[in-house]
Protein backbone atom coordinates (compact mmCIF):
# COMPACT_ATOMS: atom_id res chain seq x y z
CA UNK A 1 -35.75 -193.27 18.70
CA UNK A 2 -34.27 -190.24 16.28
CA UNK A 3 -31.06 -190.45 15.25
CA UNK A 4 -29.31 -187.02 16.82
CA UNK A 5 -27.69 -185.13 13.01
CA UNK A 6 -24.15 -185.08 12.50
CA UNK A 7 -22.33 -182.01 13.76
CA UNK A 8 -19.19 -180.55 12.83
CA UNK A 9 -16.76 -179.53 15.79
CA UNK A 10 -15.56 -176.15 15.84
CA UNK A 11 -12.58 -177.54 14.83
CA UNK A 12 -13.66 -179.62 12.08
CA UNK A 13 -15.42 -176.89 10.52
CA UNK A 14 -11.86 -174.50 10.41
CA UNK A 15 -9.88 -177.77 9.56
CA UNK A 16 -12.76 -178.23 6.16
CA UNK A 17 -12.75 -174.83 5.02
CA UNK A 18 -8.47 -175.14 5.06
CA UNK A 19 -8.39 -177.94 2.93
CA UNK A 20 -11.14 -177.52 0.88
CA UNK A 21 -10.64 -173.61 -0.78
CA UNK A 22 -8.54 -171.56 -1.33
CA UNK A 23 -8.06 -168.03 -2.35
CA UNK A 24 -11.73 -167.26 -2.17
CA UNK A 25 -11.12 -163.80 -2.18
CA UNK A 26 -8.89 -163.47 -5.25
CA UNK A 27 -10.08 -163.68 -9.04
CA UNK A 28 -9.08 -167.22 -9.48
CA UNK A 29 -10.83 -169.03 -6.16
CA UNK A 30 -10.71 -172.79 -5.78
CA UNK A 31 -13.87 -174.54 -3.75
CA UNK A 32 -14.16 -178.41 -3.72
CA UNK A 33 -17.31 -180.21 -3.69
CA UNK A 34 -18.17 -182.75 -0.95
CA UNK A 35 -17.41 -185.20 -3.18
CA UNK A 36 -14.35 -183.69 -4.74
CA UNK A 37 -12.85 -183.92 -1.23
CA UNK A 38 -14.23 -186.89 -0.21
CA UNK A 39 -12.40 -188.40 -3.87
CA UNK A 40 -9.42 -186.80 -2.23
CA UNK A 41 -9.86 -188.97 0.97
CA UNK A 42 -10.17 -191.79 -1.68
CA UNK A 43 -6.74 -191.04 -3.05
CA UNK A 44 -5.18 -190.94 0.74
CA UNK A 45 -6.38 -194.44 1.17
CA UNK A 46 -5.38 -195.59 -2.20
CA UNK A 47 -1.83 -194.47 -0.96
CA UNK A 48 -1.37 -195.69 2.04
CA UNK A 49 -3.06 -199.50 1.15
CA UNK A 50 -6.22 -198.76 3.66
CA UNK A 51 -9.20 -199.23 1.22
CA UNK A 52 -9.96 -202.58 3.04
CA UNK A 53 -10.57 -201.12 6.23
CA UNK A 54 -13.16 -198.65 4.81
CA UNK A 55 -14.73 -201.12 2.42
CA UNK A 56 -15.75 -203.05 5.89
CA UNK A 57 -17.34 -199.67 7.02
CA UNK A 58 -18.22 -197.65 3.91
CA UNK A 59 -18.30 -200.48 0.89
CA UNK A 60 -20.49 -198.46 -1.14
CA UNK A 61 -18.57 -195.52 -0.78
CA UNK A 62 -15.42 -197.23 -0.98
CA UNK A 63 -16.09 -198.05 -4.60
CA UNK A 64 -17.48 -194.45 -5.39
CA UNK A 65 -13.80 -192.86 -4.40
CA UNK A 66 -11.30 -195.23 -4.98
CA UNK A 67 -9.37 -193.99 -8.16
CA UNK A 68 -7.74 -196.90 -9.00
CA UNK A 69 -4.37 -195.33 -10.14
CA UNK A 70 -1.96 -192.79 -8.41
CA UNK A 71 -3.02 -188.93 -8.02
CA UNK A 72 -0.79 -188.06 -10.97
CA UNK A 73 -2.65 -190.82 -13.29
CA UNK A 74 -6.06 -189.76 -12.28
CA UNK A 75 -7.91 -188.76 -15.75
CA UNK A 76 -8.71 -185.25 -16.34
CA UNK A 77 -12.47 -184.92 -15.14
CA UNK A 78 -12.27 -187.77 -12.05
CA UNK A 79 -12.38 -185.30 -9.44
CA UNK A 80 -15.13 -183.12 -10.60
CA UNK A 81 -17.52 -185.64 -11.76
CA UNK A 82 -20.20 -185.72 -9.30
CA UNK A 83 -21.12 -189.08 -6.69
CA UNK A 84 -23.75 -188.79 -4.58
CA UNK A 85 -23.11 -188.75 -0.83
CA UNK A 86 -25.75 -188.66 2.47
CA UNK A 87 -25.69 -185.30 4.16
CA UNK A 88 -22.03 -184.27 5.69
CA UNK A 89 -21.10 -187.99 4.41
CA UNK A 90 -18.13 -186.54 3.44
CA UNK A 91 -17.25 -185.55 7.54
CA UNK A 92 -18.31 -189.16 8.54
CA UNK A 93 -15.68 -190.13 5.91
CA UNK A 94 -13.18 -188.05 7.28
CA UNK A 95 -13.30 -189.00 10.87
CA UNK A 96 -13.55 -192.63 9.89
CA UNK A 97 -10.02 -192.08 7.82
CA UNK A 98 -8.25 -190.50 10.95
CA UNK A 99 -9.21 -194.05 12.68
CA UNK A 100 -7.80 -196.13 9.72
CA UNK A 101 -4.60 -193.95 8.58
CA UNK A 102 -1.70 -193.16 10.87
CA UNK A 103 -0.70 -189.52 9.89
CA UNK A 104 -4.01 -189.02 8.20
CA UNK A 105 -4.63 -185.20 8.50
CA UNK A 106 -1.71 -183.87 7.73
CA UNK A 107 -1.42 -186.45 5.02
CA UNK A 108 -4.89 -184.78 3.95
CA UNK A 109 -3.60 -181.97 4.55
CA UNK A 110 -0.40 -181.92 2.07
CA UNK A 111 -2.51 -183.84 -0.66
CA UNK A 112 -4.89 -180.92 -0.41
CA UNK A 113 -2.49 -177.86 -1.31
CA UNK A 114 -0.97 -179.95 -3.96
CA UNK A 115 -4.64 -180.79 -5.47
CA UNK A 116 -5.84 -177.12 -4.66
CA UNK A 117 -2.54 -175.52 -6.49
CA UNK A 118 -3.06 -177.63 -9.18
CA UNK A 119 -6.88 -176.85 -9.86
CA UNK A 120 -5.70 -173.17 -9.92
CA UNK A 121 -3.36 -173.48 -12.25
CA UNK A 122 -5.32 -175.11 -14.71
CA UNK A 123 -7.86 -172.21 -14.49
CA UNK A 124 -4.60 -170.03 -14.49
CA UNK A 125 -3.46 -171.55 -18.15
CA UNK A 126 -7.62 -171.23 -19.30
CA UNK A 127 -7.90 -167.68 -18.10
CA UNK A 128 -4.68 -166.02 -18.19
CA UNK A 129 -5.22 -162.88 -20.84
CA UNK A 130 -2.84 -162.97 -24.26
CA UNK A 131 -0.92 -159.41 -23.76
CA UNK A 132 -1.68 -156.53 -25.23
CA UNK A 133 0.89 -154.27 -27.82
CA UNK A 134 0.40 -151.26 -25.41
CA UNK A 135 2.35 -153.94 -22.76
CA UNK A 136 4.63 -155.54 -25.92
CA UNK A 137 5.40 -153.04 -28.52
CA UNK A 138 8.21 -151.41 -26.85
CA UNK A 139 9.63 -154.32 -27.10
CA UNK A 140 10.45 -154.50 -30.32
CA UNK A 141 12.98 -151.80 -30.99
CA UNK A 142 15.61 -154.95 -29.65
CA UNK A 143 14.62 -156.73 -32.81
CA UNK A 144 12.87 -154.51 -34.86
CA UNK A 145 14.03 -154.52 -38.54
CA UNK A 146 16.04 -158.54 -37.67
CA UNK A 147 12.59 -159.91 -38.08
CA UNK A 148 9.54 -159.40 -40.21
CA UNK A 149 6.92 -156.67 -38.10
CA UNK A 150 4.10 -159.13 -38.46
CA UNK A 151 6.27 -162.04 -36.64
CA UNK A 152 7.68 -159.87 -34.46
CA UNK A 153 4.63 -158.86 -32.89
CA UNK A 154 3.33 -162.42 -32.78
CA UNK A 155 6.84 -163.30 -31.01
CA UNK A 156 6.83 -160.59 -28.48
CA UNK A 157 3.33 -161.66 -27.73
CA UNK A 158 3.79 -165.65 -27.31
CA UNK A 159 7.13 -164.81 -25.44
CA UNK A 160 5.21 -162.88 -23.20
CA UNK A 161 2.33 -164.59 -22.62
CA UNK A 162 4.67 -167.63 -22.09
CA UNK A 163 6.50 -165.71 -19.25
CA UNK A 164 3.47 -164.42 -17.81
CA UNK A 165 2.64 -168.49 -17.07
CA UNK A 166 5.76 -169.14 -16.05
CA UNK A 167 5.73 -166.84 -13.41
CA UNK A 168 2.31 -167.76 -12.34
CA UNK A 169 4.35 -171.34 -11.94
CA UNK A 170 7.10 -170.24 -9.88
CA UNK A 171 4.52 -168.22 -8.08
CA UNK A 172 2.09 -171.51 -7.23
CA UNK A 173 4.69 -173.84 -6.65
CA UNK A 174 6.97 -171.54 -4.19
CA UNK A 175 3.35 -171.25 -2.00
CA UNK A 176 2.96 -174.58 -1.97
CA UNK A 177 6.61 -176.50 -1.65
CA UNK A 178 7.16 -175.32 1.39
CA UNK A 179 4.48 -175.62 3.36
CA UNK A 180 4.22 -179.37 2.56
CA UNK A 181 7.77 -180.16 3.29
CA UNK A 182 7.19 -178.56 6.94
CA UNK A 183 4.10 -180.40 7.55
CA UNK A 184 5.10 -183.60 6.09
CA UNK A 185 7.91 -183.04 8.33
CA UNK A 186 6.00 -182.21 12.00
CA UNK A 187 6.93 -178.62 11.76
CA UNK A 188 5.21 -175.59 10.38
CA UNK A 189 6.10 -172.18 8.00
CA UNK A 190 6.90 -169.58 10.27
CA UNK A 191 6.17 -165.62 9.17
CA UNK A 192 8.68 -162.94 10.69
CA UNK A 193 5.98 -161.27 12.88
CA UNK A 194 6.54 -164.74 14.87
CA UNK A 195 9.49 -164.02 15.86
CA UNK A 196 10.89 -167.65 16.51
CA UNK A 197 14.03 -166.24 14.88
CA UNK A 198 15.46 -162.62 15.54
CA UNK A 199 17.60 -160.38 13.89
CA UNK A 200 20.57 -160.22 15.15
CA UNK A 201 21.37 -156.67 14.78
CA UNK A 202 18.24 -156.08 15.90
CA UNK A 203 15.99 -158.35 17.25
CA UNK A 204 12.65 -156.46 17.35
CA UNK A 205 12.46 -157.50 14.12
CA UNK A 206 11.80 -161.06 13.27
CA UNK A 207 13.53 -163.78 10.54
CA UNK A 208 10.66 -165.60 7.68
CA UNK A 209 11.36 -169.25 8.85
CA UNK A 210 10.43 -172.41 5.90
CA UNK A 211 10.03 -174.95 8.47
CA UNK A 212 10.14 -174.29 12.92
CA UNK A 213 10.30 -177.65 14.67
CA UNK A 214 10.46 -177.87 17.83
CA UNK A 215 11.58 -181.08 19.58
CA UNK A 216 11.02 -181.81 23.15
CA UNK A 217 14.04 -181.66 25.41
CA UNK A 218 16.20 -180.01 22.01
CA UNK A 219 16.86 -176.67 20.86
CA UNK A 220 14.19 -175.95 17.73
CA UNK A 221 14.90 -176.41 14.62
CA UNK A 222 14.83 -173.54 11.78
CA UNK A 223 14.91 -174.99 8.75
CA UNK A 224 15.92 -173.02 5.22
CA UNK A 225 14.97 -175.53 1.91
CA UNK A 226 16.08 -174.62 -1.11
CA UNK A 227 15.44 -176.46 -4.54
CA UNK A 228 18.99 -175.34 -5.69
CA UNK A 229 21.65 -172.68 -5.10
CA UNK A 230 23.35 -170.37 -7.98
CA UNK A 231 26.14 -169.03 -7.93
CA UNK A 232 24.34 -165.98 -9.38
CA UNK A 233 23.18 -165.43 -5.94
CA UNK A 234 25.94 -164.13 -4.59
CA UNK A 235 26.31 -161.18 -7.22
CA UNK A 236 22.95 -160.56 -6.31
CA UNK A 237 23.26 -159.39 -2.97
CA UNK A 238 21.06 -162.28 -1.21
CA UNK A 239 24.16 -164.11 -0.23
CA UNK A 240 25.17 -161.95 2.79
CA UNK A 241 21.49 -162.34 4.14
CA UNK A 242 21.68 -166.15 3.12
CA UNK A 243 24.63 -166.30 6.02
CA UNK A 244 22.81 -163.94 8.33
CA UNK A 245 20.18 -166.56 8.57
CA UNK A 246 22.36 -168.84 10.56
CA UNK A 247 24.05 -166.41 12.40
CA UNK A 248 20.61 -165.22 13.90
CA UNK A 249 19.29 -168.74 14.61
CA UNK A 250 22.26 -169.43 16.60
CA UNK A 251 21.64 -166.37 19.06
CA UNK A 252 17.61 -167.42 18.97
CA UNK A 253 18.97 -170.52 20.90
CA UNK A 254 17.35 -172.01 17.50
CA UNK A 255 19.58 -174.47 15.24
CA UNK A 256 19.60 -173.56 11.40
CA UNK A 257 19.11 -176.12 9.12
CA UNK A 258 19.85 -175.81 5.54
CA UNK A 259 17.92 -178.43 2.94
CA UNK A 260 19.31 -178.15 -0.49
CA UNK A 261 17.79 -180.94 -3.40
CA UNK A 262 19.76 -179.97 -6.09
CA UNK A 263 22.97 -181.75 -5.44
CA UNK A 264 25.14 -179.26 -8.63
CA UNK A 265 27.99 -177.93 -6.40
CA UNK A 266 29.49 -174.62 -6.47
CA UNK A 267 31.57 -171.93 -4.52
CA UNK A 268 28.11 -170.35 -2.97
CA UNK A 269 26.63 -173.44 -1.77
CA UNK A 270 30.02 -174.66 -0.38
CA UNK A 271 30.34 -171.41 1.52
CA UNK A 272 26.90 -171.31 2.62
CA UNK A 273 26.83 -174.94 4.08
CA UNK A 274 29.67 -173.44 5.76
CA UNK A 275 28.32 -170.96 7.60
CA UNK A 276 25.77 -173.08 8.68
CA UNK A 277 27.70 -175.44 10.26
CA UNK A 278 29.98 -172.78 11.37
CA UNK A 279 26.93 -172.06 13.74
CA UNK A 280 26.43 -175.08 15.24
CA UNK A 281 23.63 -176.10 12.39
CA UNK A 282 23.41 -178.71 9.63
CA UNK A 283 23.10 -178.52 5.84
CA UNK A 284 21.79 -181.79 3.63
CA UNK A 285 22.22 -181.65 0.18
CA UNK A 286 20.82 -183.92 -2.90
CA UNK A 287 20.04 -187.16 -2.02
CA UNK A 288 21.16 -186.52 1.87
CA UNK A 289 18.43 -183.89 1.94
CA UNK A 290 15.62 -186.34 0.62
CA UNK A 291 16.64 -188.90 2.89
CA UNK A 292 17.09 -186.44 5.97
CA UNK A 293 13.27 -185.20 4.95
CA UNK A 294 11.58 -188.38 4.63
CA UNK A 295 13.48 -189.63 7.85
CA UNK A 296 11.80 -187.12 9.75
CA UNK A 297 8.50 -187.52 8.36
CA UNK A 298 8.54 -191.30 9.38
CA UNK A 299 6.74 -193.77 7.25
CA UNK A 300 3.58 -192.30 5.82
CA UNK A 301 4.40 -188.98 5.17
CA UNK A 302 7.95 -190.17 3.95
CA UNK A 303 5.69 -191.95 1.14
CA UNK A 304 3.95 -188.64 0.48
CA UNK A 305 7.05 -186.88 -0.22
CA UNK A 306 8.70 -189.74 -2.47
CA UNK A 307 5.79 -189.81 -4.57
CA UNK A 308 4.30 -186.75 -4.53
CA UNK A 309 7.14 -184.78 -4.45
CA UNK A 310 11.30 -186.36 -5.07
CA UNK A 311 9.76 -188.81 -7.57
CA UNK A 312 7.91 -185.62 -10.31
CA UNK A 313 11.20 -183.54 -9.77
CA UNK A 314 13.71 -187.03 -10.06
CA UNK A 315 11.55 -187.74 -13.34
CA UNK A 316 11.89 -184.71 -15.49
CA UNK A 317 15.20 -183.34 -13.85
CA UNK A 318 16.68 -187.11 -15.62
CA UNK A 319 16.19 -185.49 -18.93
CA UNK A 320 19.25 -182.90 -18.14
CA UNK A 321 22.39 -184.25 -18.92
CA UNK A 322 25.80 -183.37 -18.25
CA UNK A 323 27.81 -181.97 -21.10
CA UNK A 324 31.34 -183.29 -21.53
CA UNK A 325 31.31 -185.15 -18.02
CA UNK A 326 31.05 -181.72 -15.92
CA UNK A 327 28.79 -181.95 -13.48
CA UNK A 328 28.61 -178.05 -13.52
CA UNK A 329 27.43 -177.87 -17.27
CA UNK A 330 23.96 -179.50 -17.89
CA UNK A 331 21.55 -179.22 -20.82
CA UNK A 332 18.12 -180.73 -21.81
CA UNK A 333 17.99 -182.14 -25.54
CA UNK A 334 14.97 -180.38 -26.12
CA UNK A 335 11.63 -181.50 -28.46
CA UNK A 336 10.66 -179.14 -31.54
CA UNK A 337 7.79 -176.82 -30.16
CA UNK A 338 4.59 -175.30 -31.67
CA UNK A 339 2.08 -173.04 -30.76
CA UNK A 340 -1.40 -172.76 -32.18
CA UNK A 341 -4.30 -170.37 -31.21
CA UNK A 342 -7.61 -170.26 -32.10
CA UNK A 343 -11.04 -169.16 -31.09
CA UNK A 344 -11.36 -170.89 -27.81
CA UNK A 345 -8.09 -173.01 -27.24
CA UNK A 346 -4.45 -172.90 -27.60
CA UNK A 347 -2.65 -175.73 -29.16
CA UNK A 348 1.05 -176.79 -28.02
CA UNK A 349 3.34 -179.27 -29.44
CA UNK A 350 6.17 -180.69 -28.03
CA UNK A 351 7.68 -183.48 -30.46
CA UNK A 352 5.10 -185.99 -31.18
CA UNK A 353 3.03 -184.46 -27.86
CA UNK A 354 0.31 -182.35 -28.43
CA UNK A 355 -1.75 -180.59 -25.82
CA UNK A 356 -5.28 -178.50 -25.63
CA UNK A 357 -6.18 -175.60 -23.27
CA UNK A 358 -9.20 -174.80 -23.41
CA UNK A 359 -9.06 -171.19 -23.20
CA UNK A 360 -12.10 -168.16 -21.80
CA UNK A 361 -9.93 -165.88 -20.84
CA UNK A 362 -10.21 -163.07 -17.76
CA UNK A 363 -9.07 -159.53 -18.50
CA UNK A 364 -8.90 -158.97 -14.61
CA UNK A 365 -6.00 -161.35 -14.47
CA UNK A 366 -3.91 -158.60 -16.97
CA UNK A 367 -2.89 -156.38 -13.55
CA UNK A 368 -4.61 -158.84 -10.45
CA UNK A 369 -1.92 -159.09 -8.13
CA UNK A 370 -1.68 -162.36 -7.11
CA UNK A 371 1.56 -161.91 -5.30
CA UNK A 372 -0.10 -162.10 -1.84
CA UNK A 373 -1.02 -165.70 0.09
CA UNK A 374 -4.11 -166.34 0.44
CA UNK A 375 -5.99 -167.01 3.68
């Protein structure tokens, strides 16, 4: 008798092209291989201390995608090299995982965005086009005549090129930190066409909400995170809408929420976790937030946001240290740094650390607007 093939639910299929690309409409697309994801799935029960159940189901393929070390140890290369799987292997993986893992797809899910932002910044650092003097050269009449013209140009055009990545950073990492912290969390990003939160003043117009939760037999929870709070803020204007936030969850019926993980006090952050409460909502900061987070991710997905997530930001934020015992005043002690380019790489030094890009740069990048989300 035939064996009937292996089909993919309607579901499944929409559920594997979410995890597995991204931005395949932009110049910079991300697509993983079969066995790319199924390496991921590897990872997930690496994590979570499951590789004994599949090894009694899947030993052979157990051995192909177990990577041995955590997701941030995994040598450059890992994920791309190719395994070879049976046709739509990688699905009968995947449903076998949802049996063995509590929490598994959204687990799967968060690992994914992380992985999939990751892979496009590396082609981001690779591809990202030196600037130009037409984009530079105005530049230099803040420093012209301080500094040699031949190093000045150079300097205008590392500083820029520098800042160009660094927004591409910021730009990754705000799609991405989100999103995660309201999944691992049971909740989901919310856009203002939703309209789970109105304004106020006038409510055919809707509120951009981080994280909506809603709990049975509770008024929903709209949640604001924020990696830190300036005081700059304020003089910027964004204060006033920072505090009309609450206001207009508390006549949605919806209770604002306010996650802060940078723990540095100041006036604006006092006032806003004012307001907040002031409307009937809560605000965590620092270590309150991380514990309030992985509390209502429960177990697994609390691990996925202590490793994944507080532990990377703990790590490198423990190089800052206060100056003169104010908590308010903080500096890095930083490492000498060097820049090198040649014909097909970029060379940076940071002390004793040295690392490679390998560089093949696209011109489209110079004005592609990557400001938009993708899919």
């Amino acid at each position: 008798m035939s064996v009937a093939p292996l089909r993919l639910s309607a579901e499944e299929s929409k559920f594997l092209t979410k995890v597995t690309t991204l931005g395949s409409a932009t110049a910079l697309p991300v697509v993983m291989s079969p066995g790319e994801f199924a390496k991921l799935i590897g990872v997930v029960y690496y994590d979570t201390e499951r590789f004994q159940e599949l090894e009694k189901t899947h030993p052979d393929l157990a051995l192909k995608i177990n990577p041995g070390v955590d997701y941030y140890c995994v040598p450059e290369g890992w994920f791309e090299a190719p395994i070879q799987l049976g046709e739509l292997e990688h699905v009968s993986l995947m449903r076998q995982a949802a049996i063995d893992i509590p929490d598994f797809v959204t687990y799967l899910r968060c690992l994914s965005e992380l992985h999939k932002r990751r892979k496009k910044y590396s082609k981001i650092l690779s591809a990202q086009p030196m600037p130009t003097m037409v984009q530079v050269s105005p530049r230099s009449l803040m420093e012209y005549g301080h500094v040699e013209p031949e190093a000045l140009a150079s300097w205008l055009t590392w500083r820029k090129f520098f800042y160009d990545l660094d927004n591409r950073s910021a730009q990754e990492t705000g799609y991405l930190f989100e999103p995660i912290l309201a999944a691992a969390i049971g909740g989901e990003s919310k856009g203002s066409r939703a309209k789970v939160v109105k304004r106020t003043d006038d409510p055919s117009k809707g509120r951009q909400v981080d994280c909506w939760k809603a709990v049975p037999g509770r008024p929903p929870l709209a949640y604001e995170f924020k990696l830190r709070v300036t005081i700059a803020a304020s003089g910027q204007g964004r204060i006033g809408e920072e505090h009309q936030f609450a206001v207009d969850c508390k006549t949605s019926g919806a209770v604002p929420v306010l996650v802060i993980l940078d723990p540095t006090p100041n006036p604006t952050m006092a006032g806003l976790k004012a307001v907040y409460e002031a409307n009937g909502g809560h605000a965590y900061i620092g270590d309150e937030a991380w514990a309030h987070l992985e509390a209502e991710a429960g177990v697994v997905m609390a691990r996925f946001i202590e490793k994944y997530v507080r532990a990377p930001v703990t790590e490198i934020s423990a190089f800052e240290k206060t100056i003169n015992g104010d908590p308010g005043k903080r500096r890095i002690q930083l490492l000498d740094f060097g820049a090198r380019a040649s014909a097909g790489e970029i060379r940076i030094t940071l002390g004793s650390h040295e690392r490679v890009i390998v560089r093949n740069e696209d011109q489209s990048l110079t004005n592609d607007d990557e400001n938009g989300e993708e899919e």
